[in-house]
N, C-alpha and C. Protein backbone atom coordinates (compact mmCIF):
# COMPACT_ATOMS: atom_id res chain seq x y z
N UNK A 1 -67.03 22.48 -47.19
CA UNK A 1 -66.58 21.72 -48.33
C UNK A 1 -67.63 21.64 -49.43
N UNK A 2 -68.98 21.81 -49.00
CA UNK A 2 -69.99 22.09 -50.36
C UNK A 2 -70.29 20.65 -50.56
N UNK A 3 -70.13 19.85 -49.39
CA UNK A 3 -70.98 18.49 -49.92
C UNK A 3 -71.40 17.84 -48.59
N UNK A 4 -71.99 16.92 -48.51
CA UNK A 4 -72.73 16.37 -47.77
C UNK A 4 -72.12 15.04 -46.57
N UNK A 5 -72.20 15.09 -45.57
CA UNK A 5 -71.49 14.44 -44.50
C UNK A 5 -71.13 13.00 -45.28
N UNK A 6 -72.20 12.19 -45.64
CA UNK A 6 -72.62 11.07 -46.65
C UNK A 6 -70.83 11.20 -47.45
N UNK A 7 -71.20 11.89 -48.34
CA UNK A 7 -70.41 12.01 -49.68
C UNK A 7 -69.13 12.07 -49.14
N UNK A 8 -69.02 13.02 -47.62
CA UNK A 8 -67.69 13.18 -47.37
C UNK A 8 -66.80 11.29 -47.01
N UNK A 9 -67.94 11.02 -46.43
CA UNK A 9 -67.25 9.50 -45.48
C UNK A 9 -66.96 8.69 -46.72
N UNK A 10 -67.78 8.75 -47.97
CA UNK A 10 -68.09 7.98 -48.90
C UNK A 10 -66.42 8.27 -49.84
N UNK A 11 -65.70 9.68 -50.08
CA UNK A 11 -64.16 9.58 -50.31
C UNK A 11 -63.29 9.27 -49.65
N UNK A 12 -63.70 9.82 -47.97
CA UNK A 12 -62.95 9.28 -47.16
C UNK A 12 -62.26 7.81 -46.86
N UNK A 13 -63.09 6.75 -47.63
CA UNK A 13 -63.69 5.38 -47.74
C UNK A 13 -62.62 5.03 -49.05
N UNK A 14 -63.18 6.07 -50.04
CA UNK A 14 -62.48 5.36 -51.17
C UNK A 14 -60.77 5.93 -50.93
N UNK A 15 -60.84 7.26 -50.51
CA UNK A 15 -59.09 7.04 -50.54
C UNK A 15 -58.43 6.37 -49.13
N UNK A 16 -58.83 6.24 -48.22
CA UNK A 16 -58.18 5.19 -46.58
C UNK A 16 -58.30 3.71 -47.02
N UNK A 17 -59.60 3.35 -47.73
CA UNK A 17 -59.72 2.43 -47.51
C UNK A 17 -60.64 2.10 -46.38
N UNK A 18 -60.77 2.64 -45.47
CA UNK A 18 -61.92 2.40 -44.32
C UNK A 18 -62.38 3.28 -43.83
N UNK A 19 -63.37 3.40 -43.33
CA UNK A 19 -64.51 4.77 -42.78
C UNK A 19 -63.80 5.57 -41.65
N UNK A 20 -63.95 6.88 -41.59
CA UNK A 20 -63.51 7.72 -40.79
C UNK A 20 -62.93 7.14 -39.51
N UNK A 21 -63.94 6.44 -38.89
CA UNK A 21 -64.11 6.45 -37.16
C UNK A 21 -63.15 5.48 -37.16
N UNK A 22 -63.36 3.99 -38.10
CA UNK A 22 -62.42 3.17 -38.04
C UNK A 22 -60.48 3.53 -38.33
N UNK A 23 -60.52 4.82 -38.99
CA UNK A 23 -58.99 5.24 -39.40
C UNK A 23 -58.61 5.70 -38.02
N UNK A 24 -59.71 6.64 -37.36
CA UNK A 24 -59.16 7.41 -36.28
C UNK A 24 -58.89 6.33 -34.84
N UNK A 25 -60.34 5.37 -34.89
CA UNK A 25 -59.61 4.74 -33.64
C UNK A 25 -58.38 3.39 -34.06
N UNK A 26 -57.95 3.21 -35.53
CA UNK A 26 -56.94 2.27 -35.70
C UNK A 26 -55.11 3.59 -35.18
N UNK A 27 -55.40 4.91 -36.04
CA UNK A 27 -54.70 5.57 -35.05
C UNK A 27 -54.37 5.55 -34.03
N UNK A 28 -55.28 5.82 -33.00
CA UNK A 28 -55.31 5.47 -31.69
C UNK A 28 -54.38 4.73 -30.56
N UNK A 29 -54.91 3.24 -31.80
CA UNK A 29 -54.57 1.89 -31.14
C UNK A 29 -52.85 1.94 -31.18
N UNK A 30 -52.74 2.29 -32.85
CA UNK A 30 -51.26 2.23 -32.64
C UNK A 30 -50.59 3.36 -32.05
N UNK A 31 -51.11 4.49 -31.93
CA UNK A 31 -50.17 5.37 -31.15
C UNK A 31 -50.21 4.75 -29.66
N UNK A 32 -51.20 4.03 -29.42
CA UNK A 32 -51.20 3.41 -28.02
C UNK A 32 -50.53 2.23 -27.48
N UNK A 33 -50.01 1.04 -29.27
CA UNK A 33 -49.09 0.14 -28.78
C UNK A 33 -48.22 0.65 -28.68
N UNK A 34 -47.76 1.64 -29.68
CA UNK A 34 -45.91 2.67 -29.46
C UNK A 34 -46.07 2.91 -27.53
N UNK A 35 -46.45 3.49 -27.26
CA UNK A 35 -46.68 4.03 -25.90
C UNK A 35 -46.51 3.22 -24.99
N UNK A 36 -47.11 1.85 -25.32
CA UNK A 36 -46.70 0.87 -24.08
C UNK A 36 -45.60 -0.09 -24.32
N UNK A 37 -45.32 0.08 -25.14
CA UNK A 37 -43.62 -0.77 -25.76
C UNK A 37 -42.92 0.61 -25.15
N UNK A 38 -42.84 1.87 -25.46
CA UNK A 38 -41.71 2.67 -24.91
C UNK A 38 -41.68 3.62 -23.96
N UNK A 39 -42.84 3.26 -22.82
CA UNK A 39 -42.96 3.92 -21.63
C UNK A 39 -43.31 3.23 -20.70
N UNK A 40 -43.41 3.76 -19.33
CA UNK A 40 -43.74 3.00 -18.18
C UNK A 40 -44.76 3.69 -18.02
N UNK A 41 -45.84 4.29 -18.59
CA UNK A 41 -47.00 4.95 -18.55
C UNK A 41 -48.04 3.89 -18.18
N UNK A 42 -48.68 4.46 -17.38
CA UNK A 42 -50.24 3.25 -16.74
C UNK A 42 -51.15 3.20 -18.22
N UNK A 43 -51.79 1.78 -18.13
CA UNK A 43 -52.49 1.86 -18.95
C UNK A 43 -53.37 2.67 -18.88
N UNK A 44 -53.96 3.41 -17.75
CA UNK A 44 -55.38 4.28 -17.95
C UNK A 44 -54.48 5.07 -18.35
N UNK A 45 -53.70 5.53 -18.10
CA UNK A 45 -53.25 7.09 -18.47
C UNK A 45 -52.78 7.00 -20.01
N UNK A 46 -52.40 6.09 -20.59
CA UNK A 46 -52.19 5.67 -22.29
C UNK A 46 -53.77 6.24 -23.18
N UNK A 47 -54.38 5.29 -22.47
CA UNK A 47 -56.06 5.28 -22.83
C UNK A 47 -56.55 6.55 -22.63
N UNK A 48 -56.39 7.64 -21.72
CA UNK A 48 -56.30 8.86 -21.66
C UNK A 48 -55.85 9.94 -22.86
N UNK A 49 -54.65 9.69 -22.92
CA UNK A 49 -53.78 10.55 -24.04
C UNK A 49 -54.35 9.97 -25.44
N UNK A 50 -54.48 8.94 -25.44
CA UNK A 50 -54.80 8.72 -26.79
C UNK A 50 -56.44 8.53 -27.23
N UNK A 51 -57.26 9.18 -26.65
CA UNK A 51 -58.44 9.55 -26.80
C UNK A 51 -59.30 8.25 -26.61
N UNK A 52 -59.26 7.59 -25.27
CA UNK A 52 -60.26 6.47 -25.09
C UNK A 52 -60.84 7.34 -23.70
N UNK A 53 -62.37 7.08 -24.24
CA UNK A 53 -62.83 7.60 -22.74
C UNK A 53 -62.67 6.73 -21.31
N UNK A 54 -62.09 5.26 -21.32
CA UNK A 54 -61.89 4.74 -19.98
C UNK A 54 -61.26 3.66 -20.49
N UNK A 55 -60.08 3.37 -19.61
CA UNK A 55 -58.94 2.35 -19.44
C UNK A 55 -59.71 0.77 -19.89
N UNK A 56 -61.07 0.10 -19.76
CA UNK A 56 -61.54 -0.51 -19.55
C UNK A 56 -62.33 -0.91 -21.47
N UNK A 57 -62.72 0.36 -21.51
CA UNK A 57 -62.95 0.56 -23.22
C UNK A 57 -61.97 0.33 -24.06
N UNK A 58 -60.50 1.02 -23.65
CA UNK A 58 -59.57 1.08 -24.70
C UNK A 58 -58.87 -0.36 -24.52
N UNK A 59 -59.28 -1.17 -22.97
CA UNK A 59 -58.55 -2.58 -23.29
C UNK A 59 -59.24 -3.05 -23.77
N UNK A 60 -61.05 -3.55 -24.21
CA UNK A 60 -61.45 -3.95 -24.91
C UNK A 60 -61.16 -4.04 -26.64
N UNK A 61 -61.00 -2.74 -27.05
CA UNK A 61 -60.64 -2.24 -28.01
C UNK A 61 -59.44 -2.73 -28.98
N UNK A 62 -58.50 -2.77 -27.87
CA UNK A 62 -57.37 -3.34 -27.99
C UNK A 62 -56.82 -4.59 -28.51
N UNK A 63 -57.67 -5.12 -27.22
CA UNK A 63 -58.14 -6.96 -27.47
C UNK A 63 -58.79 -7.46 -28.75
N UNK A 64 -59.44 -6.84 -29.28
CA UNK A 64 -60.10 -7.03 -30.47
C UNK A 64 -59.36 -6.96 -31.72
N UNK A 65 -58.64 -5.62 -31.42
CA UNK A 65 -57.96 -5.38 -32.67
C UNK A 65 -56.45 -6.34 -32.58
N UNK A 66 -56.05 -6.70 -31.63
CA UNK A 66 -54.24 -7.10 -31.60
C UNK A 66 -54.54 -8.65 -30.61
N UNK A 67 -55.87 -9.04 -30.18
CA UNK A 67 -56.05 -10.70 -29.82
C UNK A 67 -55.42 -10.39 -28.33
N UNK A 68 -54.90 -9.53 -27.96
CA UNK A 68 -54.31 -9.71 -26.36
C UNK A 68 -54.42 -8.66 -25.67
C-alpha cells in the first residue's frame, strides 16, 4: 500500500471508527452471539470457529463486551 503500518491503523480508525483489532474481535463477538442464539454448538467449539484461541478467553471476552 506504500504507507506505513501507523498510517494504515490511523485510516482504519478514521473510517470504522475503532482500531483494527477492536473491529475484528467486535466481529467475532457478534458472529459468535448469532451462533449461540441459532445453534446447539458447544461453546468451545463457537470460540473455535470464530477465531478465539480458548473457550475460556472468548467467555471472558464476551462478558465484557455483552455484561453476561
Amino acid at each position: 500500500l506504500g504507507v506505513t503500518p501507523y498510517a494504515l491503523i490511523r485510516a482504519f480508525r478514521r473510517v470504522a471508527g475503532v482500531a483494527p483489532h477492536q473491529y475484528l474481535v467486535g466481529r467475532r463477538l457478534e458472529r459468535a452471539r448469532a451462533l449461540l442464539r441459532t445453534t446447539d454448538l458447544s461453546i468451545t467449539r463457537i470460540a473455535g470457529l470464530v477465531g478465539f484461541p480458548s473457550s475460556q478467553h472468548f467467555a471472558t471476552v464476551f462478558r465484557r463486551a455483552f455484561g453476561r
